[in-house]
Protein backbone atom coordinates (compact mmCIF):
# COMPACT_ATOMS: atom_id res chain seq x y z
CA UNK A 1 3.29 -80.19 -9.90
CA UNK A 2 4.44 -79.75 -13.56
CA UNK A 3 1.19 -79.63 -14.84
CA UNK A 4 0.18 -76.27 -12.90
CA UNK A 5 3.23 -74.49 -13.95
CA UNK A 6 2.67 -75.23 -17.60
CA UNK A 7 -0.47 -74.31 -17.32
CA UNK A 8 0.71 -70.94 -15.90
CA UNK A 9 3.01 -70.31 -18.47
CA UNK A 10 0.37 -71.06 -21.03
CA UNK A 11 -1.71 -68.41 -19.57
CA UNK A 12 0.90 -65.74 -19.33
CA UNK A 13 2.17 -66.54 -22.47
CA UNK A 14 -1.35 -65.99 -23.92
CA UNK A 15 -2.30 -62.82 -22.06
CA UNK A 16 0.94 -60.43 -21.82
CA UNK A 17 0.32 -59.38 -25.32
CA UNK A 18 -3.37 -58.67 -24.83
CA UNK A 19 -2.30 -57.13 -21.65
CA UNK A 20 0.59 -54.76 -22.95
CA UNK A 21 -2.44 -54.06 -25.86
CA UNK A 22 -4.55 -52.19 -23.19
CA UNK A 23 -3.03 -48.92 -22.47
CA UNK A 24 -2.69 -47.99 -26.55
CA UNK A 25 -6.75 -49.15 -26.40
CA UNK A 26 -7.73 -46.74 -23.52
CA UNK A 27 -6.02 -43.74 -24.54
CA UNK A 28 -8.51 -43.36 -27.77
CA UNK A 29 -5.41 -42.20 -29.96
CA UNK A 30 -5.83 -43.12 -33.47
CA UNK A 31 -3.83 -43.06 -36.22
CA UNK A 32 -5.79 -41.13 -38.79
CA UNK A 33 -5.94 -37.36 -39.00
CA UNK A 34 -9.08 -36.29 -40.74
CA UNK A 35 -8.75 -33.49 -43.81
CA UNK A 36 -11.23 -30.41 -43.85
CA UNK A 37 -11.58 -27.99 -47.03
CA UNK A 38 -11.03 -25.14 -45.43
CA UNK A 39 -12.29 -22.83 -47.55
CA UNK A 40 -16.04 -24.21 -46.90
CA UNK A 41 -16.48 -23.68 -44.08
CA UNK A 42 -17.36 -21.45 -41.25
CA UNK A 43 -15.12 -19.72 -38.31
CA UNK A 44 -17.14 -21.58 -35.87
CA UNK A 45 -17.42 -25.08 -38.03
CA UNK A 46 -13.55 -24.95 -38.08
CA UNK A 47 -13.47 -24.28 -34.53
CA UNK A 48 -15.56 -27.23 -33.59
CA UNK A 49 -13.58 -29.81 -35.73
CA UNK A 50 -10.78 -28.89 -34.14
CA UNK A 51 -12.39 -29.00 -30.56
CA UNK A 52 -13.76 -32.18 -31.29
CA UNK A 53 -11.15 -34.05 -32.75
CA UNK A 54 -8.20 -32.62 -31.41
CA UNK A 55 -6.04 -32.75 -34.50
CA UNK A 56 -7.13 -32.28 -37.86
CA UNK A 57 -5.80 -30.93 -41.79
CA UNK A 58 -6.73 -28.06 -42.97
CA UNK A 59 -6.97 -27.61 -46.75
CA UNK A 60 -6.43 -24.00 -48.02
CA UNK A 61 -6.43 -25.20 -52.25
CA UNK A 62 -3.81 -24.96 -54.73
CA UNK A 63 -1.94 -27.97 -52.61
CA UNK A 64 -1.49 -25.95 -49.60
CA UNK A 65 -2.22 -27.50 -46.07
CA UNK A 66 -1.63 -27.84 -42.95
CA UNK A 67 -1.95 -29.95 -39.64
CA UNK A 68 -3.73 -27.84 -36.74
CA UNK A 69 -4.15 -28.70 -33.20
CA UNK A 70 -6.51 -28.04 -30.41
CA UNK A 71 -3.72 -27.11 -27.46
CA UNK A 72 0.20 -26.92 -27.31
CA UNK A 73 0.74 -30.03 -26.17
CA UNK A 74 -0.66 -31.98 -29.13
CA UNK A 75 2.69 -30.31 -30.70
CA UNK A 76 5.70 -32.77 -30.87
CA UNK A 77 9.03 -32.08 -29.27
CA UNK A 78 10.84 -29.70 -30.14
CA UNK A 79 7.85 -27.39 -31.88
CA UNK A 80 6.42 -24.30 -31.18
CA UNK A 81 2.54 -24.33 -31.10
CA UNK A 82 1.97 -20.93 -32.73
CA UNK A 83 -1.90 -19.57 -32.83
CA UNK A 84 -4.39 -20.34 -36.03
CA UNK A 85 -6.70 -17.93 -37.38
CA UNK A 86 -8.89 -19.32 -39.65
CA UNK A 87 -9.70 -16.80 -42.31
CA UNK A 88 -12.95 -15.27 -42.37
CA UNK A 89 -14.34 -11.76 -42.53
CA UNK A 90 -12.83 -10.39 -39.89
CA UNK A 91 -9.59 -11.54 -40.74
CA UNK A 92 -7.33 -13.00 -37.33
CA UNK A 93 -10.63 -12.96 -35.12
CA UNK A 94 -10.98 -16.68 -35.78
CA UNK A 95 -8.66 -18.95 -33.48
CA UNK A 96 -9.03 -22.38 -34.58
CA UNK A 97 -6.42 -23.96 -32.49
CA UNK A 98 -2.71 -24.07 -33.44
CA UNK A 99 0.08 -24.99 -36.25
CA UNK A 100 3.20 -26.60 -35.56
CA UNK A 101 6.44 -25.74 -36.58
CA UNK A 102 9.68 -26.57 -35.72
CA UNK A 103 11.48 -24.90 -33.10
CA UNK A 104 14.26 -22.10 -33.88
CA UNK A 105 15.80 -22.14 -29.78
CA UNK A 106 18.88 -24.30 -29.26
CA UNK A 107 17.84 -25.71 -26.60
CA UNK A 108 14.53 -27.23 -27.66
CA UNK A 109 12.94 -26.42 -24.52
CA UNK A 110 9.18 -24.61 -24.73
């Protein structure tokens, strides 16, 4: 009878970590936030980086950048998603997705 239960608690104590791994594993998320000169490149080639990897960094030069999203809800609490235009030619005809800033309400509720 010992030997079973031992055995148990061998195998739990093996697999609850691998287990509790799992979720983090099958949502996709990742860590790393690719950068993007902005500046090269097209309305529509900043439109499908951000479509395609839902959050990216935009590069604008002299030092200046900034994290845009591809809906609201990739915005953390308490920030506003506010709309992206991607300069181009006809300047605020390019939505790209959206920049995060903090929230000015008191309540920090959307």
């Amino acid at each position: 009878m010992v030997r079973p239960m031992i055995r148990a608690t061998f195998l739990i104590s093996i697999l609850a970590p691998l287990l509790a791994a799992v979720p983090a594993l099958a949502s996709g998320s990742s860590t790393s936030v690719n950068h993007y000169a902005l500046d090269k490149m097209s309305c529509l080639a900043a439109k499908l980086v951000v479509a395609r990897e839902n959050v990216v960094i935009f590069h604008f030069g002299n030092d200046q950048y900034d994290r845009i999203v591809k809906e609201p809800y990739f915005c953390g609490t308490g920030e506003d998603a506010i709309p992206f235009a991607a300069p181009g030619r006809a300047a605020g005809s390019c939505h790209a997705g959206y920049h995060c800033e903090p929230s000015h309400r008191s309540d920090g509720g959307p």
